[in-house]
N, C-alpha and C. Protein backbone atom coordinates (compact mmCIF):
# COMPACT_ATOMS: atom_id res chain seq x y z
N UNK A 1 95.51 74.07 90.36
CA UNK A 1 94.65 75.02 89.71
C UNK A 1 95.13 75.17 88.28
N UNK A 2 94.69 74.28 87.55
CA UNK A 2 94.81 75.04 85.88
C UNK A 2 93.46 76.18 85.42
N UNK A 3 94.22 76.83 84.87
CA UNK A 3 93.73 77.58 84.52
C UNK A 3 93.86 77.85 82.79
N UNK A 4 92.44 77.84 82.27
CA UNK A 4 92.23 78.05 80.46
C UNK A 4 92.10 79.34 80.00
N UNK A 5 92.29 80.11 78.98
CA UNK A 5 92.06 80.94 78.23
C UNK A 5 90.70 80.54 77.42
N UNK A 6 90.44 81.56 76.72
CA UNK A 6 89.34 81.10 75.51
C UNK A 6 89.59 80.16 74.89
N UNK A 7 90.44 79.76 74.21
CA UNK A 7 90.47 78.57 73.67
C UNK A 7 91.08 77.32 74.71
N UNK A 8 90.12 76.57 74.88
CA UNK A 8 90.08 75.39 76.58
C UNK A 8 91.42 74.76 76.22
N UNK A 9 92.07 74.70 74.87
CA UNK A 9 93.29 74.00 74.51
C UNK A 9 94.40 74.51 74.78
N UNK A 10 94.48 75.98 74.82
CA UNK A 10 95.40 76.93 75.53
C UNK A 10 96.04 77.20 76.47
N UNK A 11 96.53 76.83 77.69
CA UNK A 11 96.86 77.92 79.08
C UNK A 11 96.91 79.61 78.98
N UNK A 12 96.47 79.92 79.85
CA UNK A 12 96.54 81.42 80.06
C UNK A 12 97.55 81.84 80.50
N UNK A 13 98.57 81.35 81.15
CA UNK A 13 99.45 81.79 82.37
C UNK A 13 100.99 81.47 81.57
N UNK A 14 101.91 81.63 81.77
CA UNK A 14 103.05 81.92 81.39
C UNK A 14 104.55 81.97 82.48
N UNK A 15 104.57 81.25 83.26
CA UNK A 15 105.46 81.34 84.21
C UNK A 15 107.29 82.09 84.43
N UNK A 16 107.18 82.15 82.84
CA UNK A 16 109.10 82.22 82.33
C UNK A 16 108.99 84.04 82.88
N UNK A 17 107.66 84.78 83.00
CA UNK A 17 108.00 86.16 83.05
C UNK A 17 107.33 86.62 84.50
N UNK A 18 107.91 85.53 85.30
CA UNK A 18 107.40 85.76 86.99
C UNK A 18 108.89 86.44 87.50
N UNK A 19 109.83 86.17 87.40
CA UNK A 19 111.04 87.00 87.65
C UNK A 19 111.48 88.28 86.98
N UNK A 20 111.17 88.69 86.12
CA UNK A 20 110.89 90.08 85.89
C UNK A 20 109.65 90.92 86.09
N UNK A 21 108.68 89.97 86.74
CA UNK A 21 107.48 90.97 87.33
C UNK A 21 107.82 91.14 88.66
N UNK A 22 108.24 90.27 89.21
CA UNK A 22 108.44 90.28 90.46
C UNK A 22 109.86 91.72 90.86
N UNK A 23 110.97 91.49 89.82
CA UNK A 23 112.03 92.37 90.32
C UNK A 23 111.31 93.75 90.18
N UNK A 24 110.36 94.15 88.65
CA UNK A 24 109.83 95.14 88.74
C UNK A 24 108.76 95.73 89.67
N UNK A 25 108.15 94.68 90.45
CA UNK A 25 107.85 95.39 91.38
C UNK A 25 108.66 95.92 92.73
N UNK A 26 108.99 95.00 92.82
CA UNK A 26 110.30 95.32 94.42
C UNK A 26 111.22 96.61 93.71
N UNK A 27 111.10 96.79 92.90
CA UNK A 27 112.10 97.64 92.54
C UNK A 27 111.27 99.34 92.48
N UNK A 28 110.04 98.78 92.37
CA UNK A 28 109.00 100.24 92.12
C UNK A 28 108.96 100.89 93.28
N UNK A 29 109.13 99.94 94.32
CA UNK A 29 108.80 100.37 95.68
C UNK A 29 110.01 100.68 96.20
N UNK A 30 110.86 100.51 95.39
CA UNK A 30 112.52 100.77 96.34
C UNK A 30 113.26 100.14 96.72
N UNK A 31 113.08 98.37 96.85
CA UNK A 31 113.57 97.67 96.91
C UNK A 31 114.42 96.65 96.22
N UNK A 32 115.47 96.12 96.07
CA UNK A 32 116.02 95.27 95.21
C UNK A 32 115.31 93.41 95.48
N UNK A 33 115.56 93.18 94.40
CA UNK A 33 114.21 91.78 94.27
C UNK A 33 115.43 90.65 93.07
N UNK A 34 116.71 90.59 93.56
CA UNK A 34 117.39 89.72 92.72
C UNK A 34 117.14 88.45 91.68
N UNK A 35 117.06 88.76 90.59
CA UNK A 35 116.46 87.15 90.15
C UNK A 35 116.84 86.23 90.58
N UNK A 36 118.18 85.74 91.02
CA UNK A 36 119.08 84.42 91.12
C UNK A 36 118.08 84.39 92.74
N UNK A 37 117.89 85.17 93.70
CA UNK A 37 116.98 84.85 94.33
C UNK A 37 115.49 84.88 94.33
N UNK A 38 114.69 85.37 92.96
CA UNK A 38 113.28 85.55 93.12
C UNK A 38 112.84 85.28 92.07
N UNK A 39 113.62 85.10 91.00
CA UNK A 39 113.37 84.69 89.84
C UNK A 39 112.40 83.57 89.30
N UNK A 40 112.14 82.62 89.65
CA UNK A 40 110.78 81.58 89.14
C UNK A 40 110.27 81.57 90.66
N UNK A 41 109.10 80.69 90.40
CA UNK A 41 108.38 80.69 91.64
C UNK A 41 108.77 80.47 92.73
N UNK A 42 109.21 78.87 92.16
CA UNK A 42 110.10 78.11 93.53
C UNK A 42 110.73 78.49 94.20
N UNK A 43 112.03 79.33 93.47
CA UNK A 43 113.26 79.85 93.88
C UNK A 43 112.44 80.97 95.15
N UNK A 44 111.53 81.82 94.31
CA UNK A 44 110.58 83.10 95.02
C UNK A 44 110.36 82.06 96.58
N UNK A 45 109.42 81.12 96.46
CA UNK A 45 108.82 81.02 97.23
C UNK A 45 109.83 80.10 98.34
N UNK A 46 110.80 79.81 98.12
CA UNK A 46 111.91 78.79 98.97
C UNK A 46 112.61 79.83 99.69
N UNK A 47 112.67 80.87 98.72
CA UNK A 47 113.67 82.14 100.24
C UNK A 47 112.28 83.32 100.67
N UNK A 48 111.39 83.52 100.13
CA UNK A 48 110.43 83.72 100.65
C UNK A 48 110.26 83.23 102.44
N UNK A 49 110.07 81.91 102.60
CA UNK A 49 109.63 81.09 103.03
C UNK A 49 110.63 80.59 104.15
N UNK A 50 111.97 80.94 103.92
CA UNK A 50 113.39 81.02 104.54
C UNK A 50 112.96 82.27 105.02
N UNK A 51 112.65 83.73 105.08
CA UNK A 51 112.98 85.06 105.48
C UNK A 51 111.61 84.92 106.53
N UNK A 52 110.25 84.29 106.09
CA UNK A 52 109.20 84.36 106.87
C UNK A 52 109.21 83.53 108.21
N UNK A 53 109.75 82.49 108.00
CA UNK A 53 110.62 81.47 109.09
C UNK A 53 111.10 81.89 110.26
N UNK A 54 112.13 82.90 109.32
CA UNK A 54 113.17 83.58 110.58
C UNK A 54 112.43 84.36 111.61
N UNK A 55 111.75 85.53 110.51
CA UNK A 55 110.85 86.20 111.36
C UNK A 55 109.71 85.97 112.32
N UNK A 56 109.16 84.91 111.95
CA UNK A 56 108.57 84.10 113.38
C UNK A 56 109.10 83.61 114.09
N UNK A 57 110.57 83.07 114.39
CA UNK A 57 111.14 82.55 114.85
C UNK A 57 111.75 83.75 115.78
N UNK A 58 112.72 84.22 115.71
CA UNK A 58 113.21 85.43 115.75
C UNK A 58 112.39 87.05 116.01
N UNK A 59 111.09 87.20 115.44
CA UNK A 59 110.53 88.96 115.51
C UNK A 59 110.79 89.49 114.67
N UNK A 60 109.51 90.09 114.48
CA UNK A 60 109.61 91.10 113.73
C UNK A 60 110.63 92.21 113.16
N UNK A 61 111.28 92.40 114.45
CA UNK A 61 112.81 93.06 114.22
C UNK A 61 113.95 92.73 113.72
N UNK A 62 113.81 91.64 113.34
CA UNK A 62 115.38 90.86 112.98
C UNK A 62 115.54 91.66 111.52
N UNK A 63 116.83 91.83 111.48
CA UNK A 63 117.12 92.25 110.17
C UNK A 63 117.76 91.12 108.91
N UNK A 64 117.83 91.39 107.85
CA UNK A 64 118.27 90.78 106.64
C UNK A 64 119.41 90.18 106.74
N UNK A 65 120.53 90.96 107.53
CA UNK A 65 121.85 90.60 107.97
C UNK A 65 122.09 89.47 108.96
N UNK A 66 120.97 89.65 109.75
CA UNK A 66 121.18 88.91 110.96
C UNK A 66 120.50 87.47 110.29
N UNK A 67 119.79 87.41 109.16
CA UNK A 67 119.50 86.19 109.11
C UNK A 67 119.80 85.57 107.50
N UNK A 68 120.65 86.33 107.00
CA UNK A 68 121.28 86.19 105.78
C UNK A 68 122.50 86.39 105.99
N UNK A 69 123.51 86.92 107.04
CA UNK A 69 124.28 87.17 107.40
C UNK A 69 125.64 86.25 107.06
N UNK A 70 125.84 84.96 107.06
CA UNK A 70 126.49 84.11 106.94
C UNK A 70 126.60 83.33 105.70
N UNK A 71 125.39 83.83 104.72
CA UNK A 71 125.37 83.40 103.70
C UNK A 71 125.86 84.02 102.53
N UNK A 72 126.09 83.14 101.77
CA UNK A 72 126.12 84.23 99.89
C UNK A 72 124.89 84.88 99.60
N UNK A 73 123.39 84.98 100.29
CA UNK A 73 122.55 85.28 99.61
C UNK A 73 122.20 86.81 99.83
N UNK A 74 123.19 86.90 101.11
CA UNK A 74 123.02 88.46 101.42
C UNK A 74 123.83 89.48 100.73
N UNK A 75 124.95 88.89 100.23
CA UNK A 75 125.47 89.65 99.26
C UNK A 75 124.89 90.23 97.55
N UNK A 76 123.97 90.07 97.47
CA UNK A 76 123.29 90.49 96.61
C UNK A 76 121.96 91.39 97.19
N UNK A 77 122.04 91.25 98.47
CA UNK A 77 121.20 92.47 99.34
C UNK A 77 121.89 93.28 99.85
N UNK A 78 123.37 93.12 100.08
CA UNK A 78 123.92 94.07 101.05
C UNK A 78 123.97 95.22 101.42
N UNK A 79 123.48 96.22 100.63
CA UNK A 79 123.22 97.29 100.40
C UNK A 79 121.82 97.64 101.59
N UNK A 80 120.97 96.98 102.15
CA UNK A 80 120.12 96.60 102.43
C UNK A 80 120.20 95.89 103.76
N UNK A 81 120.98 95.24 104.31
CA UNK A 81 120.96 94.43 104.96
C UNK A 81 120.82 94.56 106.63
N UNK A 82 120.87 95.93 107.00
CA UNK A 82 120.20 96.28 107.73
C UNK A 82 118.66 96.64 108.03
N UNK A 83 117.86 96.50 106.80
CA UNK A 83 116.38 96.27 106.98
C UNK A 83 115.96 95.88 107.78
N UNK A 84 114.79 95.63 108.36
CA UNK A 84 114.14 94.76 108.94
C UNK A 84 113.26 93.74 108.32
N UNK A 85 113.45 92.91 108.57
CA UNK A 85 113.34 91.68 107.67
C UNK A 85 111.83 91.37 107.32
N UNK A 86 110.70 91.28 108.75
CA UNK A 86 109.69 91.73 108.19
C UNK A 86 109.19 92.45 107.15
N UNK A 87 109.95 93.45 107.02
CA UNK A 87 109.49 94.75 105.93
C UNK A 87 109.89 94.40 104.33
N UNK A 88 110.88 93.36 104.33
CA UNK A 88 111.16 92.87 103.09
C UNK A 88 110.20 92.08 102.95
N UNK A 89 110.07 91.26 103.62
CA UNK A 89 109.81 89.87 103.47
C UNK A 89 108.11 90.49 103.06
N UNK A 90 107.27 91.15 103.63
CA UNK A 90 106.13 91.41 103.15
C UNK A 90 106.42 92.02 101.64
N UNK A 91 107.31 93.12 101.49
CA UNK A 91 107.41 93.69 99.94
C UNK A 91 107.39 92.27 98.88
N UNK A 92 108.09 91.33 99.76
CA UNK A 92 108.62 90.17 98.74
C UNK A 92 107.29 89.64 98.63
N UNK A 93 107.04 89.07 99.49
CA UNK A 93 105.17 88.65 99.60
C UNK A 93 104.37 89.37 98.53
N UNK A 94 104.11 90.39 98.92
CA UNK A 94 103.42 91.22 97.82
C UNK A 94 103.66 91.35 96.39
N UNK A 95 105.24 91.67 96.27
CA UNK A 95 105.20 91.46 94.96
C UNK A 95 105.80 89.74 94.08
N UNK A 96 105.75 89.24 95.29
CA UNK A 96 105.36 87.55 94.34
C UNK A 96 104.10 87.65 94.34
N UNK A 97 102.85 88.17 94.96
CA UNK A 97 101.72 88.04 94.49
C UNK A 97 100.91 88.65 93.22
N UNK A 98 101.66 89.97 93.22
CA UNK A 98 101.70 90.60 91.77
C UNK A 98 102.42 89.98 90.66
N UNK A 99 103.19 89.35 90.63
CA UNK A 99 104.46 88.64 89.91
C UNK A 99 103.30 87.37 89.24
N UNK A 100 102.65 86.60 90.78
CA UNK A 100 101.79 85.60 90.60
C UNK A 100 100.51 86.52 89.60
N UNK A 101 99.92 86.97 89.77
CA UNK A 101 98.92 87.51 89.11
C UNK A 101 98.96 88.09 87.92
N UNK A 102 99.86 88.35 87.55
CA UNK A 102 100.55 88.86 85.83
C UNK A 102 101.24 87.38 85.33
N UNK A 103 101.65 86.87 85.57
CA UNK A 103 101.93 85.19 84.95
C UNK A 103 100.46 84.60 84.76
N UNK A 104 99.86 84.51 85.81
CA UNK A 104 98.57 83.69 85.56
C UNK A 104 97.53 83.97 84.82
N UNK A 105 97.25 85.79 85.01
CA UNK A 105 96.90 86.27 84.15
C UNK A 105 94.98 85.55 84.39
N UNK A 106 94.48 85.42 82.92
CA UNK A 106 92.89 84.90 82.96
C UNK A 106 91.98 85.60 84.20
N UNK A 107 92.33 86.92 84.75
CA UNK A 107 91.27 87.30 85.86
C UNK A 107 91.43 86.84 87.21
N UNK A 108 93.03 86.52 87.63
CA UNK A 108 93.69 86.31 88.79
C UNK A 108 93.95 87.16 89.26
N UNK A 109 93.11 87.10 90.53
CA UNK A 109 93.16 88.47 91.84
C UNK A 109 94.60 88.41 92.45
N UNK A 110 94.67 89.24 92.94
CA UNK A 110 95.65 89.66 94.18
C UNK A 110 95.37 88.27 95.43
N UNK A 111 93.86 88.09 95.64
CA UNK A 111 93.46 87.07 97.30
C UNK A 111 93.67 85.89 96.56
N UNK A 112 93.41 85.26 95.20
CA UNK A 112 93.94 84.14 94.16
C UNK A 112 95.45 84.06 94.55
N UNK A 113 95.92 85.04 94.47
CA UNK A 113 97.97 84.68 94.11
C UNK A 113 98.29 84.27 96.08
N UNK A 114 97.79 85.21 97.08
CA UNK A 114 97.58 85.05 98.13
C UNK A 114 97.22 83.61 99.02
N UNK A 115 96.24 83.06 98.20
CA UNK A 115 95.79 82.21 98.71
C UNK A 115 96.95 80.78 98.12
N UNK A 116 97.31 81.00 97.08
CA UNK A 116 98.36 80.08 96.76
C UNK A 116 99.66 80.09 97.25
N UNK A 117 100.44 81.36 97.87
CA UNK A 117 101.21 81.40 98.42
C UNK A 117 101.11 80.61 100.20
N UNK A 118 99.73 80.57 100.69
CA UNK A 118 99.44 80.14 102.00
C UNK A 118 99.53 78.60 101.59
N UNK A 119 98.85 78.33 101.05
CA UNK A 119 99.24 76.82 100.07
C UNK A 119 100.71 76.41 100.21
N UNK A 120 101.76 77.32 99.88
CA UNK A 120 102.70 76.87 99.91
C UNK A 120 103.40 77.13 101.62
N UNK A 121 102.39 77.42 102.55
CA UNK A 121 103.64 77.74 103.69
C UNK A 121 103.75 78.96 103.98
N UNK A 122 103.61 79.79 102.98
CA UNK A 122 103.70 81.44 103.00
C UNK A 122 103.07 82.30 103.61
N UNK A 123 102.71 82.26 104.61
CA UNK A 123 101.49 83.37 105.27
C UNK A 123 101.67 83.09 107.03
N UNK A 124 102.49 83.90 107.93
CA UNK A 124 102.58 83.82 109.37
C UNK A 124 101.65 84.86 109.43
N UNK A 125 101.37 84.92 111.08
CA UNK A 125 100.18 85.93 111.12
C UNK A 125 100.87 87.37 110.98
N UNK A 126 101.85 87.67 111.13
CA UNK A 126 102.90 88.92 110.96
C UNK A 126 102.79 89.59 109.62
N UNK A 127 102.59 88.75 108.25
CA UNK A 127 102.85 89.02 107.13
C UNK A 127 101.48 89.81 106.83
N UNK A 128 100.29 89.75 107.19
CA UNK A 128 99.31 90.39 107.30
C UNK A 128 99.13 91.89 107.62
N UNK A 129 99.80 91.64 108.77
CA UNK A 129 99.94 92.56 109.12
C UNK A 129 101.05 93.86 108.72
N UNK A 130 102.09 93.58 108.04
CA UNK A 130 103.29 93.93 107.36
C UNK A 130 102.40 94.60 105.86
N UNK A 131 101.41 93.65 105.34
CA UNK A 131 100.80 93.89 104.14
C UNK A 131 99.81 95.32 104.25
N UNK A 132 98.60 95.00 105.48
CA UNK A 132 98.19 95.99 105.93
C UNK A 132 98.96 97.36 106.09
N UNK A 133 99.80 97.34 106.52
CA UNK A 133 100.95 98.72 106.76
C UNK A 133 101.83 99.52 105.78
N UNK A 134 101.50 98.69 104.50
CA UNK A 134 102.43 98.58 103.52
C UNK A 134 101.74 98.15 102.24
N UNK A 135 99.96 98.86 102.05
CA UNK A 135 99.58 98.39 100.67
C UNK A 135 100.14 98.76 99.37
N UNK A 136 101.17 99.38 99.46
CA UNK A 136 102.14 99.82 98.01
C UNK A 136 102.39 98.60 97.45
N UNK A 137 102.81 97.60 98.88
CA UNK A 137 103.58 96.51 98.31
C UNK A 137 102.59 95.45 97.01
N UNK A 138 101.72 95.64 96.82
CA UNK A 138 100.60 95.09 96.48
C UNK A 138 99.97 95.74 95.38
N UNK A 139 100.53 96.41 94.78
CA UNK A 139 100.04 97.94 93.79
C UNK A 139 100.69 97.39 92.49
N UNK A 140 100.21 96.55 92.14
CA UNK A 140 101.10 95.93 90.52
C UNK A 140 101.46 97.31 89.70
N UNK A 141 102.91 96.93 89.48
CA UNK A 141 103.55 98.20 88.51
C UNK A 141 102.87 98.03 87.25
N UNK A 142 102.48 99.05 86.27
CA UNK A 142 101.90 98.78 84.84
C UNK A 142 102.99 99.98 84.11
């Protein structure tokens, strides 16, 4: 999907300021949103995609610890790490989709950033439902 601005020679979208939209949202809602883990897309969407994994694998209940537990990556959640992992993992969802939608910018919805995240793998039937329960997560900070 490229996407043009008014001038067709232009891009609209801007990718370098997806890790500070993204921390500012997780952070609006109460949550910590580390750059070294959420910071560009990829990075977003590779532990994204690691946390949504678990939780289908594992339930809804599993916590952050139990599946970050062994790693370095939980130490920059630890504070946290008794969550339930679902409940992140949708905040994270949500606000990579806000994150996605302020980078891309040109009149990119919320179901636009959504639909590209399913593209990548990103969408169990759980996360829906996590989103539903939890439309804050989805409330772009301004």
């Amino acid at each position: 999907m490229i996407l043009k601005g008014i001038n067709e020679n232009m891009p609209c979208y801007d990718f370098s300021s997806f890790g500070d939209h993204f921390e500012e949202n997780m952070n609006a809602i109460g949550l910590p949103g580390p750059t070294d883990l959420f910071g560009s897309v990829t990075v977003a969407y590779a532990n994204i995609n690691e946390l949504s994994t678990a939780v289908s694998l594992y339930g809804s209940q599993v916590t952050l610890a139990e599946i970050w537990g062994a790693t370095g990556k939980l130490a920059k959640l630890r504070l946290i790490g008794p969550l339930i992992a679902s409940y992140y993992t949708g905040a994270a969802v949500g606000s990579a989709a806000v994150a996605l939608g302020r980078t891309l910018g040109c009149g990119t919805t919320i179901s636009d950033a959504m639909w590209h995240l399913r593209e990548h793998g990103i969408f169990a039937n759980w996360v829906e439902g996590e989103l539903l329960a939890n439309p804050h997560f989805l409330n772009p900070v301004r």
